[in-house]
Protein backbone atom coordinates (compact mmCIF):
# COMPACT_ATOMS: atom_id res chain seq x y z
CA UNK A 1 0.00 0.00 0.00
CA UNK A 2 1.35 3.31 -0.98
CA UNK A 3 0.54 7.18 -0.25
CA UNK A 4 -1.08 8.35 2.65
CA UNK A 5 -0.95 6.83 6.31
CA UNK A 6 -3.22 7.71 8.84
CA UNK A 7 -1.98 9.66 11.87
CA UNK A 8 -3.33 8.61 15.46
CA UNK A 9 -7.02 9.24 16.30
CA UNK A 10 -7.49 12.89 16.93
CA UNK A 11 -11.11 13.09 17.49
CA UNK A 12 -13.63 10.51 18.73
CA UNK A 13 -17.31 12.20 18.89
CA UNK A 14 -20.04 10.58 21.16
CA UNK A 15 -23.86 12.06 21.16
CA UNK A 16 -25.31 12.87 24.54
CA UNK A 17 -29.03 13.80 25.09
CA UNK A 18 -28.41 16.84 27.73
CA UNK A 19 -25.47 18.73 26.50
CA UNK A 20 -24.69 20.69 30.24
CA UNK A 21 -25.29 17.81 31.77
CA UNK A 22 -22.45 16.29 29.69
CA UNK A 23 -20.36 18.97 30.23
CA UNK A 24 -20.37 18.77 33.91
CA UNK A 25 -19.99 14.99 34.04
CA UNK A 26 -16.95 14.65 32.02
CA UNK A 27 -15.59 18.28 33.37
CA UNK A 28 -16.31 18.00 37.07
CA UNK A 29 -16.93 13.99 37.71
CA UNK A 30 -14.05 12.99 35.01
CA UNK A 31 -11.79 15.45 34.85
CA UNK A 32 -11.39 16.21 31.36
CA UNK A 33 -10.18 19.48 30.69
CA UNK A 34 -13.00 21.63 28.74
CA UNK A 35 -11.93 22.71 25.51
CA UNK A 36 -14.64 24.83 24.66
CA UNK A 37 -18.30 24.64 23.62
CA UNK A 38 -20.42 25.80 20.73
CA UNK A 39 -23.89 25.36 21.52
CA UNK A 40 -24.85 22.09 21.60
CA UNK A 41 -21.50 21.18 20.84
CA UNK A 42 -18.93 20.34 23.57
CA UNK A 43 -14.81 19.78 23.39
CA UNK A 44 -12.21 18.05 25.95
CA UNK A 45 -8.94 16.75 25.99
CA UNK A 46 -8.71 13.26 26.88
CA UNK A 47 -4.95 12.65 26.71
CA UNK A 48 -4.46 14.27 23.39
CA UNK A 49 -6.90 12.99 21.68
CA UNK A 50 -10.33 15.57 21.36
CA UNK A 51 -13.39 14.16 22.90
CA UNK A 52 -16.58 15.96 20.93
CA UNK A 53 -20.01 15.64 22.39
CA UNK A 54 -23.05 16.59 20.16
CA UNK A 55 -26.77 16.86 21.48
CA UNK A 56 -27.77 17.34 17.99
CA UNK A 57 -27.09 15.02 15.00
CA UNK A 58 -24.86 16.84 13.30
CA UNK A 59 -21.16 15.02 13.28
CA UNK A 60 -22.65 11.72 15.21
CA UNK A 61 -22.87 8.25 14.48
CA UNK A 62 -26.20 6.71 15.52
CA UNK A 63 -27.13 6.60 19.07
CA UNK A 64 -24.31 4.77 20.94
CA UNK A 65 -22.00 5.11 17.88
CA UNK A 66 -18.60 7.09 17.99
CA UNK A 67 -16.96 8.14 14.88
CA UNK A 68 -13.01 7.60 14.70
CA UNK A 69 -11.32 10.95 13.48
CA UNK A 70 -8.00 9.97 11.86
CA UNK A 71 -5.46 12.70 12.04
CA UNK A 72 -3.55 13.94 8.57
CA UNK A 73 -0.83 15.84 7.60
CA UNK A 74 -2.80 17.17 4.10
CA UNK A 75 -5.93 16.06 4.16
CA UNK A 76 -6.39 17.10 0.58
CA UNK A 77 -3.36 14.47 -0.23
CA UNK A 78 -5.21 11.86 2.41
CA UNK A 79 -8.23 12.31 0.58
CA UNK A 80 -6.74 11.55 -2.70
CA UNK A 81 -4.90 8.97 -1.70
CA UNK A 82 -7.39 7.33 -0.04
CA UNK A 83 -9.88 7.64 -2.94
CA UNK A 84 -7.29 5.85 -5.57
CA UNK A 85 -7.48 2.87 -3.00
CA UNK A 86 -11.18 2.69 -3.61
CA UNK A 87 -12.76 5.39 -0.79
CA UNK A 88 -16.01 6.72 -1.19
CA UNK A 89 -16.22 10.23 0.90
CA UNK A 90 -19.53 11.14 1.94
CA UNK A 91 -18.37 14.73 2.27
CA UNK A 92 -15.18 15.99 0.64
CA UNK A 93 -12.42 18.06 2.83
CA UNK A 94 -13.94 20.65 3.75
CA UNK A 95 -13.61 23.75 6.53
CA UNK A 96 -15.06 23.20 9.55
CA UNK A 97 -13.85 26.06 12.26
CA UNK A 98 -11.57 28.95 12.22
CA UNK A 99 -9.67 29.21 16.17
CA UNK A 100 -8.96 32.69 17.07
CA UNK A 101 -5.64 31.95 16.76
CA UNK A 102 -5.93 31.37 12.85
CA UNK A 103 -5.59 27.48 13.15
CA UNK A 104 -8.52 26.08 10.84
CA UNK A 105 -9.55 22.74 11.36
CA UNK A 106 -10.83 20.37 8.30
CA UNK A 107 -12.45 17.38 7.80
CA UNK A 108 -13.57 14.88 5.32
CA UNK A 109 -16.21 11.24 5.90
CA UNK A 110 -16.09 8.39 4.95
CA UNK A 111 -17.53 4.97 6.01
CA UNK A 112 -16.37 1.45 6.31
CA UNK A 113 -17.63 -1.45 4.60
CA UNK A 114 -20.12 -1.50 7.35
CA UNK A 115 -21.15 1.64 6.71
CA UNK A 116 -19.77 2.98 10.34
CA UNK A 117 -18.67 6.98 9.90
CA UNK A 118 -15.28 7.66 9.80
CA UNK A 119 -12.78 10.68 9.10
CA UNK A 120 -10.11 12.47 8.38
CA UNK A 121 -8.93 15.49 10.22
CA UNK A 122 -6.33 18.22 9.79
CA UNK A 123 -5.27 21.55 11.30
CA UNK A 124 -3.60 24.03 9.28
CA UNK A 125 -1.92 26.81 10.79
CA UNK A 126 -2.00 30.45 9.65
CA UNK A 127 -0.98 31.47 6.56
């Protein structure tokens, strides 16, 4: 297999039906460190790797389903390589959020043969 190889999961997302109440159990009974939250969108750091929890649908499995979020180096390059190999993408690399620091964060989905959500995910600093 040539081309791209997948970084370490960056990102595992898990839907929750009360999105404060998620926030304080994995802040104050866990001890994750709170990233930030958007809404009904919530972010921690478990060890490195991003913890998202969505009380909406958007960027969530089904009930009970997490998606894996495979870091990149160029997810453009990732994407391409990955589609020569026979990888159907859902939704091409695309921007997702801008940090105040300039750091924009992209993604791209895919799914397994199973038809489980998975993705690819790259920061790219400030040009």
């Amino acid at each position: 297999m040539t081309g791209t190889t997948l970084g370490p999961i960056g990102q595992i997302s898990r839907r929750v039906n009360d999105i404060d109440a998620a926030v304080a159990w994995y802040r104050d009974v866990l001890g994750l460190p709170h990233l930030y939250t958007f809404g009904d969108l919530a972010f921690f750091d478990a060890g490195g790797t991003r913890l998202f929890l969505s009380a909406v649908d958007e960027g969530a499995g089904d009930k009970g389903e997490s998606i894996l979020y495979f870091r990149v180096d160029d997810i453009h390059a990732a994407s391409a390589s990955l589609t020569s190999r026979g990888v159907v993408f859902t939704h091409p690399p695309h921007l997702i959020h801008r940090h105040d620091s300039g750091v924009e964060e992209w993604m791209s989905f895919f799914a397994d043969p199973d038809g489980h959500t998975l993705a690819l995910m790259s920061q790219v600093p400030p040009a």
